[in-house]
Structures are given as C-alpha cells and as structure tokens.
PDB file of N, CA and C in Angstrom:
ATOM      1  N   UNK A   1     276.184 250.830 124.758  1.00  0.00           N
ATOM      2  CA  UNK A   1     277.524 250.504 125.231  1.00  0.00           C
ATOM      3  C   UNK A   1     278.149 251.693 125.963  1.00  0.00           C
ATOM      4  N   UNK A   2     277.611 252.842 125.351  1.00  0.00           N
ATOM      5  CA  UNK A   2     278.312 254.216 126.069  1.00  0.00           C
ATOM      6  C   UNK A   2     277.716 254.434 127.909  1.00  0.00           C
ATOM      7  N   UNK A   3     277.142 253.703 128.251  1.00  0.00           N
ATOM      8  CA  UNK A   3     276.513 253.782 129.831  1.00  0.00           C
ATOM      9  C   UNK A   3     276.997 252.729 130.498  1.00  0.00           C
ATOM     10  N   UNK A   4     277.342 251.332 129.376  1.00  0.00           N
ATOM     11  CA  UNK A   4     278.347 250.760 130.273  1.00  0.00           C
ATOM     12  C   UNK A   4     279.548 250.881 130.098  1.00  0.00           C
ATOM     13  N   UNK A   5     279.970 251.563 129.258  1.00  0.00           N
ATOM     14  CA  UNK A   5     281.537 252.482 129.184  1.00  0.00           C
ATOM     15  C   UNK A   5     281.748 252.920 130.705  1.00  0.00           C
ATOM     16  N   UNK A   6     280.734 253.874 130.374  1.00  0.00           N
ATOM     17  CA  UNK A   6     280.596 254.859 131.817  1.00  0.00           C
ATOM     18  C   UNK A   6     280.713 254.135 133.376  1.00  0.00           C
ATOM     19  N   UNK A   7     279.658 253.231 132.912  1.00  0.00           N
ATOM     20  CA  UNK A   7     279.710 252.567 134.586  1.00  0.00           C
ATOM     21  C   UNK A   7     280.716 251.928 134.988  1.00  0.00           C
ATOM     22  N   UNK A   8     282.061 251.197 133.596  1.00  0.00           N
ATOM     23  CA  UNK A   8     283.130 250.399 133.518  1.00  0.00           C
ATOM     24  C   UNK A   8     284.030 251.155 134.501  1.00  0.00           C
ATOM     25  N   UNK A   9     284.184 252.287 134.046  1.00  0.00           N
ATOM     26  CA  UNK A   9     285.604 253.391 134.302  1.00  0.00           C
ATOM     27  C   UNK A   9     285.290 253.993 135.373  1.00  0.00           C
ATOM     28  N   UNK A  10     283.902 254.481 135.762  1.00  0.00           N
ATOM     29  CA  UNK A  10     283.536 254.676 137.352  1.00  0.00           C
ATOM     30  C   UNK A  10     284.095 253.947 138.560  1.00  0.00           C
ATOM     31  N   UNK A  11     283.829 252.157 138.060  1.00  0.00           N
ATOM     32  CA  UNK A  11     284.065 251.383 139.172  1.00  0.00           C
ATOM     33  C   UNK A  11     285.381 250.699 138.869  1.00  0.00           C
ATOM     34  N   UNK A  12     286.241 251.477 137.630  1.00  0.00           N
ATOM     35  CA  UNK A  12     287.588 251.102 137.607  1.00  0.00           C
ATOM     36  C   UNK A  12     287.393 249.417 136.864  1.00  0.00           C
ATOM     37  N   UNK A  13     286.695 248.884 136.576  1.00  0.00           N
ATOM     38  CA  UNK A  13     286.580 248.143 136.036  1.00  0.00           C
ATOM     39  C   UNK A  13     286.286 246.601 136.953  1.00  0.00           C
ATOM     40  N   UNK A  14     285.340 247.291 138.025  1.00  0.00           N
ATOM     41  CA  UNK A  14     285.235 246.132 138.712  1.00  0.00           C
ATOM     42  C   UNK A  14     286.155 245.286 139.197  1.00  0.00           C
ATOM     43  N   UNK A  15     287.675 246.150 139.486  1.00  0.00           N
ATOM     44  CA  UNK A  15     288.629 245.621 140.545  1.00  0.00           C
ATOM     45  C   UNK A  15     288.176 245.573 141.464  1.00  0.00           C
ATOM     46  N   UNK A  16     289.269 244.293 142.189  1.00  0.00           N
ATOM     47  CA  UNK A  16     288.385 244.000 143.478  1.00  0.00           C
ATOM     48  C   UNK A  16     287.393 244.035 144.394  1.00  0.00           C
ATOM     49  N   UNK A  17     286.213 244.486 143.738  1.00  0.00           N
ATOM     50  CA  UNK A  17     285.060 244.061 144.143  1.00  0.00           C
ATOM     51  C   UNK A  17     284.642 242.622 143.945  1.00  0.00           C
ATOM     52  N   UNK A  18     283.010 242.310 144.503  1.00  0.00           N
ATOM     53  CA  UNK A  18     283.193 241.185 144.798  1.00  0.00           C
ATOM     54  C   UNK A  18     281.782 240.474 144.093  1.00  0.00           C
ATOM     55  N   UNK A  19     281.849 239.305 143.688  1.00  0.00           N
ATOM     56  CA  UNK A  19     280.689 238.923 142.508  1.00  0.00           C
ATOM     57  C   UNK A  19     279.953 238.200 143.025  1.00  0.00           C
ATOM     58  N   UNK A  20     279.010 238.895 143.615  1.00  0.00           N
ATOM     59  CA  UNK A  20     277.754 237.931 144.555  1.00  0.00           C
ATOM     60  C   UNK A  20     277.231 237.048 144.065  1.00  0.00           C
ATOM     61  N   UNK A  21     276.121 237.391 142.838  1.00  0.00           N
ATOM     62  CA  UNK A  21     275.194 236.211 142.748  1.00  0.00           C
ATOM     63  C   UNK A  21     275.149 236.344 140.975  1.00  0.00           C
ATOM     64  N   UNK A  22     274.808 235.025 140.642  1.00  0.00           N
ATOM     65  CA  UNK A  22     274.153 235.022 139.003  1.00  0.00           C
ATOM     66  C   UNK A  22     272.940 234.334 139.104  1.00  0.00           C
ATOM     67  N   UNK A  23     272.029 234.705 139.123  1.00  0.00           N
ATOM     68  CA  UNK A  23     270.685 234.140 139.041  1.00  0.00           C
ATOM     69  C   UNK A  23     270.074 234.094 137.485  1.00  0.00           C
ATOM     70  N   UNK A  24     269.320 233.206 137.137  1.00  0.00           N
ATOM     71  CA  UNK A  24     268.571 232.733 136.437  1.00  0.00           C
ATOM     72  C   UNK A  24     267.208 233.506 135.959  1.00  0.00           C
ATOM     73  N   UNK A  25     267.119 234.325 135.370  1.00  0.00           N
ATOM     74  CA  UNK A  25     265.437 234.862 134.725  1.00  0.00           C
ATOM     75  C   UNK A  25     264.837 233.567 134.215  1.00  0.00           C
ATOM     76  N   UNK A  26     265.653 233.380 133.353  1.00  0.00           N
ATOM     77  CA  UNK A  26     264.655 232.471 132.384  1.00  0.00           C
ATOM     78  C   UNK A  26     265.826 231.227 131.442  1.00  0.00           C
ATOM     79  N   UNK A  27     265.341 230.825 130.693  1.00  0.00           N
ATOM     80  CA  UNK A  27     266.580 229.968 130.096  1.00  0.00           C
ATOM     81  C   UNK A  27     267.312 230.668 129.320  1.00  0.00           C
ATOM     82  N   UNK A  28     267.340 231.991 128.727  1.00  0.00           N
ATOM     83  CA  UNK A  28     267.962 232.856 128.165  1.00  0.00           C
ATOM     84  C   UNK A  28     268.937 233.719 128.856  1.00  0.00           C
ATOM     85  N   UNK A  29     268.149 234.322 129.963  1.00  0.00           N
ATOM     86  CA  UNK A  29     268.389 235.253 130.655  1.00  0.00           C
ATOM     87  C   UNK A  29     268.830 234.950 132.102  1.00  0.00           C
ATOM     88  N   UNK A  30     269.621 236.210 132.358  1.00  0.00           N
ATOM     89  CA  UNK A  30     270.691 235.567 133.825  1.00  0.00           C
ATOM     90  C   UNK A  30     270.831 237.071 134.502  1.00  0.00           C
ATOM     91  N   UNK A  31     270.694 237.373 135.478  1.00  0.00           N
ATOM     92  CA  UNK A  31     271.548 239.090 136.303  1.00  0.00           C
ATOM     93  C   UNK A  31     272.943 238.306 137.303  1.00  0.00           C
ATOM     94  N   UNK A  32     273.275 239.045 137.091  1.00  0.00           N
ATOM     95  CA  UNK A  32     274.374 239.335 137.720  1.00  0.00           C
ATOM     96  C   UNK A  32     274.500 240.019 139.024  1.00  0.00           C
ATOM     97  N   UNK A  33     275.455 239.940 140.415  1.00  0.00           N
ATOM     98  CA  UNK A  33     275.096 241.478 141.204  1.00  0.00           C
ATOM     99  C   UNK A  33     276.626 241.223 141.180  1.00  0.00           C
ATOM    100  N   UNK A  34     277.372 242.368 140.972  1.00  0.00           N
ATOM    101  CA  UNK A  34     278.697 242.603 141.401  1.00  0.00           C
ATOM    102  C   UNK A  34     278.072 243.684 143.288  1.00  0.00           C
ATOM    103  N   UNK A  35     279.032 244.251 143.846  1.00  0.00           N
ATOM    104  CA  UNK A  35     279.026 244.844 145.150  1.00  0.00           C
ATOM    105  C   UNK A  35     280.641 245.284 145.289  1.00  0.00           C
ATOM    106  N   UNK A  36     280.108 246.592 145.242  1.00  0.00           N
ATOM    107  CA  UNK A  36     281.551 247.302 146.336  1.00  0.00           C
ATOM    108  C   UNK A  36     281.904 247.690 147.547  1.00  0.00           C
ATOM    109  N   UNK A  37     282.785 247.286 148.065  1.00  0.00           N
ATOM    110  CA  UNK A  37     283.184 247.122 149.495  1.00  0.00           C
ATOM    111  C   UNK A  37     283.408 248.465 149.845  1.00  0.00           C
ATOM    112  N   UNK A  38     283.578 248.894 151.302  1.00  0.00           N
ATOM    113  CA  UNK A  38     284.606 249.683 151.486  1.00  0.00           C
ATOM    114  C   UNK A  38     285.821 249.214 152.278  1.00  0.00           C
ATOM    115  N   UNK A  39     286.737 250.036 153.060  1.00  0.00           N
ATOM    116  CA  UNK A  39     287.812 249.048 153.574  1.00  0.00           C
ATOM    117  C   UNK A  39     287.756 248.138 154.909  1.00  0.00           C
ATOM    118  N   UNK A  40     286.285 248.744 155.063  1.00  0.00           N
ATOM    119  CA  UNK A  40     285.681 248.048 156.461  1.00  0.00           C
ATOM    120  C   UNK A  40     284.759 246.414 156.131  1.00  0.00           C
ATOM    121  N   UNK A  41     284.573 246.341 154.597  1.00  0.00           N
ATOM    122  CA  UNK A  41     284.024 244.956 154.026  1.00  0.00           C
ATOM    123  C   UNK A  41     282.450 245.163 154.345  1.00  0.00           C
ATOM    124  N   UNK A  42     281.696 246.898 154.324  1.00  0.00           N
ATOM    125  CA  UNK A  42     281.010 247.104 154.081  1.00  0.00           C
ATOM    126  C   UNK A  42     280.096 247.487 152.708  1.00  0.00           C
ATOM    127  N   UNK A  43     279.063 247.156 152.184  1.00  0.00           N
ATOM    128  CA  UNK A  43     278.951 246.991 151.175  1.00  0.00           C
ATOM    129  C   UNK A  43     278.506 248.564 151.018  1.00  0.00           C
ATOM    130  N   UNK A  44     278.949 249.512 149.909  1.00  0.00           N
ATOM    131  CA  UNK A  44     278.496 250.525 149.488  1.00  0.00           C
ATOM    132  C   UNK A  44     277.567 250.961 148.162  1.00  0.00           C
ATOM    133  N   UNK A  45     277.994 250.037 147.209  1.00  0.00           N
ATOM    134  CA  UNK A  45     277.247 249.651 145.863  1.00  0.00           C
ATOM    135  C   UNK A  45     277.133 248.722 145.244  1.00  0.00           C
ATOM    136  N   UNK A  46     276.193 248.283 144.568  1.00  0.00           N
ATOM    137  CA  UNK A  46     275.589 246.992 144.044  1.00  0.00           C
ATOM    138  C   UNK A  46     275.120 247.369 142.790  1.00  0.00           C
ATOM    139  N   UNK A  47     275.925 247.089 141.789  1.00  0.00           N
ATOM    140  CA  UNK A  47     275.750 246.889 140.121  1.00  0.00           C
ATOM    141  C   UNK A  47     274.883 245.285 139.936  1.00  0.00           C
ATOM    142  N   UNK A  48     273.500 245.693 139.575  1.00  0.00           N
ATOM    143  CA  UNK A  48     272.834 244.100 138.853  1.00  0.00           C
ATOM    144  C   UNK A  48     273.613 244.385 137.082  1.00  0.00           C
ATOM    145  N   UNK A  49     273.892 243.434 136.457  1.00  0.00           N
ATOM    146  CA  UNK A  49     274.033 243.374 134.667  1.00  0.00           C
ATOM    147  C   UNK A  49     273.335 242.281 134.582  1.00  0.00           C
ATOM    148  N   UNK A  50     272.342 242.554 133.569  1.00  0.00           N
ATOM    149  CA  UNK A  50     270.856 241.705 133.593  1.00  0.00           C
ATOM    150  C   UNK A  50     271.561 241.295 131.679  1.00  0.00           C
ATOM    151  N   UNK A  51     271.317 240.242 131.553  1.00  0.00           N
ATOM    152  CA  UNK A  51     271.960 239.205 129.863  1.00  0.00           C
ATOM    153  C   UNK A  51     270.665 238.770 129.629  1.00  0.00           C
ATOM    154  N   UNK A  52     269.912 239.236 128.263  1.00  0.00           N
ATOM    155  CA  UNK A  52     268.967 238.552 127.651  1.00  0.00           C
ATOM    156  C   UNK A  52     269.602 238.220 126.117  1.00  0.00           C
ATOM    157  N   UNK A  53     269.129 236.999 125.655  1.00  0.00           N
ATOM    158  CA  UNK A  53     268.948 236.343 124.798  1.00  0.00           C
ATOM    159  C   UNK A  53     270.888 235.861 124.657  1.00  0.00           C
ATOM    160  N   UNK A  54     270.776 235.046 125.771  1.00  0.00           N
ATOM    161  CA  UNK A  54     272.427 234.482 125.625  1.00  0.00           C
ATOM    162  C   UNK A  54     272.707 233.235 124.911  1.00  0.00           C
ATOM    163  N   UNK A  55     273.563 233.551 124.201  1.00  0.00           N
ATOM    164  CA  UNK A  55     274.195 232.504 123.041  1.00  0.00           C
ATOM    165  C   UNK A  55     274.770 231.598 123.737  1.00  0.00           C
ATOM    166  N   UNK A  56     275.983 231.954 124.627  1.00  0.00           N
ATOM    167  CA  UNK A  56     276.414 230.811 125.498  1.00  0.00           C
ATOM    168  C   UNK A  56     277.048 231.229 126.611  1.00  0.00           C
ATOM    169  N   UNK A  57     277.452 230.654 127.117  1.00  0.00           N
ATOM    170  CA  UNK A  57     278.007 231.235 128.672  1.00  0.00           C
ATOM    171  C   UNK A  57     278.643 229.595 129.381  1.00  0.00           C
ATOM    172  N   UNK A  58     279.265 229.919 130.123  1.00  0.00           N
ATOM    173  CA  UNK A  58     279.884 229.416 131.560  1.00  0.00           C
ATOM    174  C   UNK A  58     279.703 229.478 132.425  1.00  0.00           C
ATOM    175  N   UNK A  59     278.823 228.821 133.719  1.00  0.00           N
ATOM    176  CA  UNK A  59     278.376 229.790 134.505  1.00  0.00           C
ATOM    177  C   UNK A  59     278.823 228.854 135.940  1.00  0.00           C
ATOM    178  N   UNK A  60     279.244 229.974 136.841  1.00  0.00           N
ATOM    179  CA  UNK A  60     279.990 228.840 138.035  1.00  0.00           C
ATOM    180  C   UNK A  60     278.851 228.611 139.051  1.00  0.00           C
ATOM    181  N   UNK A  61     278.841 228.142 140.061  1.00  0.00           N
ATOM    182  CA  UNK A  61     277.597 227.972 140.896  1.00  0.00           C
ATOM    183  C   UNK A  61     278.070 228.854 142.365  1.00  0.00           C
ATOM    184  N   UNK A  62     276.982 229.683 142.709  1.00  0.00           N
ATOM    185  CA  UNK A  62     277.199 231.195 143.518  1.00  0.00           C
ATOM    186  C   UNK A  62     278.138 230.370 144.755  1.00  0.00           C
ATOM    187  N   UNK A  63     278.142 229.232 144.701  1.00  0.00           N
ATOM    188  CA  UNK A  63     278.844 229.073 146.154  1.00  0.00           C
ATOM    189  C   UNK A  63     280.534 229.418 145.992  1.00  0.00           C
ATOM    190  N   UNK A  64     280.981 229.559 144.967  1.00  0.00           N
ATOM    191  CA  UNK A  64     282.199 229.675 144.678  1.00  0.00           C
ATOM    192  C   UNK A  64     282.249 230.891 144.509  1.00  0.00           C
ATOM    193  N   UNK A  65     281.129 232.003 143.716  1.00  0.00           N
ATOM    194  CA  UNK A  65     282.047 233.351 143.542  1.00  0.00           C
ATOM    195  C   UNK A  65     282.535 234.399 143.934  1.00  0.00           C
ATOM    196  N   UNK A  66     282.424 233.770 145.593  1.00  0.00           N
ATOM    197  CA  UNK A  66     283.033 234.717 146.402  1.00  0.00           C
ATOM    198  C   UNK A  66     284.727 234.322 146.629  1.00  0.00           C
ATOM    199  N   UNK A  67     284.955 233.223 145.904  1.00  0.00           N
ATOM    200  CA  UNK A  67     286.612 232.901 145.955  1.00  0.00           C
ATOM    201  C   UNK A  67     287.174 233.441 144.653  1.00  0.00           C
ATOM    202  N   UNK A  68     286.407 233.540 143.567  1.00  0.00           N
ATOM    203  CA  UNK A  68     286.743 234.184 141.921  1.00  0.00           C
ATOM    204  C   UNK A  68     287.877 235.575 142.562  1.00  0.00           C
ATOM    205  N   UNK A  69     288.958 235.478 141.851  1.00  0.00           N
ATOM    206  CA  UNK A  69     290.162 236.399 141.872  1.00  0.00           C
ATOM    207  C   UNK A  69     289.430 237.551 141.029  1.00  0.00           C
ATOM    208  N   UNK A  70     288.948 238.561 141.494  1.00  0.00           N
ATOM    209  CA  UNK A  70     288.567 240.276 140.718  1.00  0.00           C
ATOM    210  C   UNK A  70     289.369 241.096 140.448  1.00  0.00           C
ATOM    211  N   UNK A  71     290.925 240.930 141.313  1.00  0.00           N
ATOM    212  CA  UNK A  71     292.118 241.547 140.850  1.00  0.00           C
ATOM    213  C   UNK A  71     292.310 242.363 139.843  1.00  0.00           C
ATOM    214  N   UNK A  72     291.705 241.702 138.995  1.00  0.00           N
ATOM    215  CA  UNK A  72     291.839 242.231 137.692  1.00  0.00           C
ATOM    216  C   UNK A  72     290.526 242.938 136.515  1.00  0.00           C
ATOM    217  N   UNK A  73     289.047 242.592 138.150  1.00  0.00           N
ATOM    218  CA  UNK A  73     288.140 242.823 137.439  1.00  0.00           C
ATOM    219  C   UNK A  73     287.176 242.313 136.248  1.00  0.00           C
ATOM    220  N   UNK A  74     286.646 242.998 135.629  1.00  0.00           N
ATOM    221  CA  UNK A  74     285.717 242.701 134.506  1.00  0.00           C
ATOM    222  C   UNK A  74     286.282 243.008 133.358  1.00  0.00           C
ATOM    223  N   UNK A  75     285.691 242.000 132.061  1.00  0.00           N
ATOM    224  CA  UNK A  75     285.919 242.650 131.216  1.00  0.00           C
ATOM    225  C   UNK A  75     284.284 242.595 130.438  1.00  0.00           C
ATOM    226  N   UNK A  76     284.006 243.648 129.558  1.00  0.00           N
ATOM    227  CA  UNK A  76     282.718 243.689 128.894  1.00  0.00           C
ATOM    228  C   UNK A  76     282.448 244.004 127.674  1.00  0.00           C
ATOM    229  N   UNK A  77     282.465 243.163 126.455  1.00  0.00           N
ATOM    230  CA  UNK A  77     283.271 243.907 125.342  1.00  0.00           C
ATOM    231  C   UNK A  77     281.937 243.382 123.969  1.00  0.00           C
ATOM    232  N   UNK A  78     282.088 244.402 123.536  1.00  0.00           N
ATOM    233  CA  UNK A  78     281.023 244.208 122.233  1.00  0.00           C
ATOM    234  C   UNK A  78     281.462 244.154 120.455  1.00  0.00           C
ATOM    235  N   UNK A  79     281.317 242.715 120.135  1.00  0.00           N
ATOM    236  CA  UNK A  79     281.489 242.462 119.233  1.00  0.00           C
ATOM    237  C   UNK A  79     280.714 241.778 118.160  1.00  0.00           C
ATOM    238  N   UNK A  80     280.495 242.315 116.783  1.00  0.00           N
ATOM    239  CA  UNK A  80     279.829 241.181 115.937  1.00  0.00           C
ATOM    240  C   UNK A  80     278.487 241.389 116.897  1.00  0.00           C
ATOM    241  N   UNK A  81     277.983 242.430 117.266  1.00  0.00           N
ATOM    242  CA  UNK A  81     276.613 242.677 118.122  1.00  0.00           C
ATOM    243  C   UNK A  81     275.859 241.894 118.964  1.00  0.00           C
ATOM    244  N   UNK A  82     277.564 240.880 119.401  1.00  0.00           N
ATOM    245  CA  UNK A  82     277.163 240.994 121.093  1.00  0.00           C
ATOM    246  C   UNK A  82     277.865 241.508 121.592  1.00  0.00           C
ATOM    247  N   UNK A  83     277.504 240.781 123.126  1.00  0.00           N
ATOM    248  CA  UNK A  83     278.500 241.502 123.950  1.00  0.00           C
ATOM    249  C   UNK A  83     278.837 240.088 124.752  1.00  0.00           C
ATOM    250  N   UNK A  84     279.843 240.029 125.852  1.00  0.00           N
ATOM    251  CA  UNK A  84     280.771 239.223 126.116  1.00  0.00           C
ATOM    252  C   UNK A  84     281.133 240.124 127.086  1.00  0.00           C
ATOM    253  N   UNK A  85     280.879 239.121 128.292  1.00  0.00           N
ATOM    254  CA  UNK A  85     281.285 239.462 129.806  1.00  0.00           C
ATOM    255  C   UNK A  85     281.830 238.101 130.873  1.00  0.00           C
ATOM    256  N   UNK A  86     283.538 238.692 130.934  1.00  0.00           N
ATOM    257  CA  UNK A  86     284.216 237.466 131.861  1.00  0.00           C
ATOM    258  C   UNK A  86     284.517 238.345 132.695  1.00  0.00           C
ATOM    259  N   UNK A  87     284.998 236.956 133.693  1.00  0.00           N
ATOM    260  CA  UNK A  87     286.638 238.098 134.728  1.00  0.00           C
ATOM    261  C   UNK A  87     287.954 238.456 133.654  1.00  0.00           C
ATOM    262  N   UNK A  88     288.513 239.182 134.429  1.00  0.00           N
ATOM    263  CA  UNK A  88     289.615 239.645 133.861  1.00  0.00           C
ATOM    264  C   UNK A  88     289.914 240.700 133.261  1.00  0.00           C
ATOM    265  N   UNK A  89     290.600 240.963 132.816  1.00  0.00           N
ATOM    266  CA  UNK A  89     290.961 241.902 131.334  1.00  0.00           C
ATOM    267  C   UNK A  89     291.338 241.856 130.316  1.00  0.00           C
ATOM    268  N   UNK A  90     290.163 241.827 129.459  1.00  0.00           N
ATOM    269  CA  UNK A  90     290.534 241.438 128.014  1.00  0.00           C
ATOM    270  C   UNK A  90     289.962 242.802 127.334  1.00  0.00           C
ATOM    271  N   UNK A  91     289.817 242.446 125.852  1.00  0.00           N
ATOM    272  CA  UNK A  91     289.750 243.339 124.649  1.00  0.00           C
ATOM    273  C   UNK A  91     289.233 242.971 123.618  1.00  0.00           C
ATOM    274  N   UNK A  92     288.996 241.566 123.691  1.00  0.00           N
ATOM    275  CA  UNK A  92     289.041 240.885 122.486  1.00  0.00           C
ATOM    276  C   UNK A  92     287.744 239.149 122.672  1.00  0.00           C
ATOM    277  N   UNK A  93     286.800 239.532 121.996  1.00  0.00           N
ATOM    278  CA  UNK A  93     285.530 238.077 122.760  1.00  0.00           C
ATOM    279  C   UNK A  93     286.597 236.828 122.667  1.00  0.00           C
ATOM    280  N   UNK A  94     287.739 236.495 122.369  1.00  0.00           N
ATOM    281  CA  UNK A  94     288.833 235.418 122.495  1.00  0.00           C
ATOM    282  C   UNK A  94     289.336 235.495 123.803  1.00  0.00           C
ATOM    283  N   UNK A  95     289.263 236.675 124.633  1.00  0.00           N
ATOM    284  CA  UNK A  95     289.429 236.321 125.842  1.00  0.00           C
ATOM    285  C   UNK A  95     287.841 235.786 126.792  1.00  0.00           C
ATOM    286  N   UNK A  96     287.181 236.426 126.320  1.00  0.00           N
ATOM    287  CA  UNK A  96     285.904 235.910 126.862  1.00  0.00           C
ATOM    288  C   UNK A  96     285.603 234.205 126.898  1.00  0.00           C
ATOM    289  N   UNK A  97     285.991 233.875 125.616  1.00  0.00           N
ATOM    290  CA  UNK A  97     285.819 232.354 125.602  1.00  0.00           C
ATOM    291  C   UNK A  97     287.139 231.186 126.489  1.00  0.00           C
ATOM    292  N   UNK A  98     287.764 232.364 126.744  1.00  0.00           N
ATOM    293  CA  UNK A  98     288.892 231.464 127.209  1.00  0.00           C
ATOM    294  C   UNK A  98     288.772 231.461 129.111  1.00  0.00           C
ATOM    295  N   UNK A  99     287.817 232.735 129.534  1.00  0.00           N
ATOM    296  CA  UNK A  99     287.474 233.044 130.916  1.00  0.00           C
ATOM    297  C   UNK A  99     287.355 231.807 131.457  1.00  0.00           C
ATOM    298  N   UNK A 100     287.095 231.566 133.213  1.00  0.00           N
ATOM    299  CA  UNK A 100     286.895 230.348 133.597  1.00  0.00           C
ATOM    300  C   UNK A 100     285.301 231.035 134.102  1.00  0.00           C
ATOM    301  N   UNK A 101     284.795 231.779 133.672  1.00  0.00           N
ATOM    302  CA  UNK A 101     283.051 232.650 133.865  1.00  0.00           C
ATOM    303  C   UNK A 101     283.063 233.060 132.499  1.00  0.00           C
ATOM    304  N   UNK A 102     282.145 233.191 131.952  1.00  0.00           N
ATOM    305  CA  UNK A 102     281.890 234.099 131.233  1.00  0.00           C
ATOM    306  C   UNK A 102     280.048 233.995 130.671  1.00  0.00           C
ATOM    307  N   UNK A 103     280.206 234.904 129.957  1.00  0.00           N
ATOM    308  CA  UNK A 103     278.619 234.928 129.536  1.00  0.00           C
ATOM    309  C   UNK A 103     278.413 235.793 127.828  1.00  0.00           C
ATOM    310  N   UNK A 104     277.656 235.461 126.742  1.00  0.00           N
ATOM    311  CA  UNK A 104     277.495 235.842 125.970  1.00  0.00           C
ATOM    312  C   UNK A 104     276.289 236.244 125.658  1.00  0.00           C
ATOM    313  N   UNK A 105     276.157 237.470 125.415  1.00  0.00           N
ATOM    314  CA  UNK A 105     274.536 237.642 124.908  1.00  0.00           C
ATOM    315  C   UNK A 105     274.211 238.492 123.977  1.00  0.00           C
ATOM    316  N   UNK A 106     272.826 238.911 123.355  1.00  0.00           N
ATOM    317  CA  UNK A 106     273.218 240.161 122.306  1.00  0.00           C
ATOM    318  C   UNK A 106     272.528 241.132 123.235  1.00  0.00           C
ATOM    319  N   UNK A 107     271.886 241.006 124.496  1.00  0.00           N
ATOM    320  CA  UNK A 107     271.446 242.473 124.979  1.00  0.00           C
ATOM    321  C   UNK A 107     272.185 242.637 126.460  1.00  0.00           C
ATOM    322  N   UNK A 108     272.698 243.667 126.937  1.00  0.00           N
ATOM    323  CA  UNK A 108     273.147 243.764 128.344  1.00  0.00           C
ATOM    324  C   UNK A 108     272.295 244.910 128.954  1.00  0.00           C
ATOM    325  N   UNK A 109     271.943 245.025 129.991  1.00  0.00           N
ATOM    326  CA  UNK A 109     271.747 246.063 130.614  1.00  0.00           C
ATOM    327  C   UNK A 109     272.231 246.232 131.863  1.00  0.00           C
ATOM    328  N   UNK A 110     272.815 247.648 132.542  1.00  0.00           N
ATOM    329  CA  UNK A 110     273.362 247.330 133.727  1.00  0.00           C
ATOM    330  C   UNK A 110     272.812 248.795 134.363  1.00  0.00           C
ATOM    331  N   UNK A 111     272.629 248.613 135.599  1.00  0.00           N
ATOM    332  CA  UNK A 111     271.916 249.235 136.796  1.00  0.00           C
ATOM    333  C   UNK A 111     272.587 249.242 138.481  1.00  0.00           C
ATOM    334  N   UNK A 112     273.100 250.380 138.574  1.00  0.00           N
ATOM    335  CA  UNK A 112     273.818 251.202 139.726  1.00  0.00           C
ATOM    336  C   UNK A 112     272.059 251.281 141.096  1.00  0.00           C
ATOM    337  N   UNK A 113     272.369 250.687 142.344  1.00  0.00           N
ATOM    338  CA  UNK A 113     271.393 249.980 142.427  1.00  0.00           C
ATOM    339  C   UNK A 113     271.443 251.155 144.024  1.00  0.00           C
TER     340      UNK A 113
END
C-alpha cells in the first residue's frame, strides 16, 4: 500500500487526468490505464493498476470513460485486506460501493509506465 500511497500523492490523486481503458485479464482480473495530460492534451504519463482476484466491481464500458468527471480523482483504499478503487474521494470502502465505477479486489498492483 506504501507505493501506492506514493504514486497517489505524486499524481495528486489522479485529478483530472483521464481514464482510458479497463481491460479484462481474465474473469478475475482487470488493468486499468489512467494518463496524464499536459495543458496541450498531450499525454505525458500512463499509470496501468492491474486487480487480481476481484470480489466485485462495476465496470463501465471504455466508450464512456472518457466523459467520467476526475475532478475529484481517485480514490484507493484498503480495508478488511482488500482494497477498493472508485472515482472520487473517499476514505471509507462505503464510498467505493456507492461509486458509479468501482472495483474490489484483494491484490492491486500499480505501474508508472
């Protein structure tokens, strides 16, 4: 959790950046690519967060998540030994379940690409 602490507060928490794709590994497993812009709407960095062994999730279909409001970013929070990743900002996996995205799993890994 302490490396995605790190990577959280680096990218400010995934404000307004922008949530490309969720693809499918397997029936468990899903990556993620978030991407950061610069002010020219050039892409400078690309975070994959790769979810194995997910309990449950929400998952929107990529044609939409380039309209998802990031305003407010990510939230990524570990509880009861998972972890729990929506939009927004929360604190608490009660906001996770209430996200209109979200994803639950017990392993995350995330990679600065």
């Amino acid at each position: 959790m302490e490396n995605i602490n790190t990577i959280l507060k680096k990218y400010n928490n995934f404000k307004d950046a922008q949530l490309r794709s969720i693809e499918p590994l397997s029936d468990s497993s899903k990556v993620l690519t978030l991407v950061i812009q610069d002010d020219d709407g050039e892409d400078i960095n690309t975070i994959k967060i790769e979810f194995n062994n997910i309990t449950k999730s929400q998952i929107l279909d990529n044609s939409v998540l380039s309209y998802m409001d990031m305003g407010f970013g990510i939230s990524l929070i570990k509880e009861h030994d998972l972890y729990g990743f929506a939009l927004g900002k929360g604190t608490a996996m009660l906001h996770v379940h209430n996200a209109p995205l979200y994803i639950i799993a017990s392993e995350v890994k995330i990679q600065e690409i």
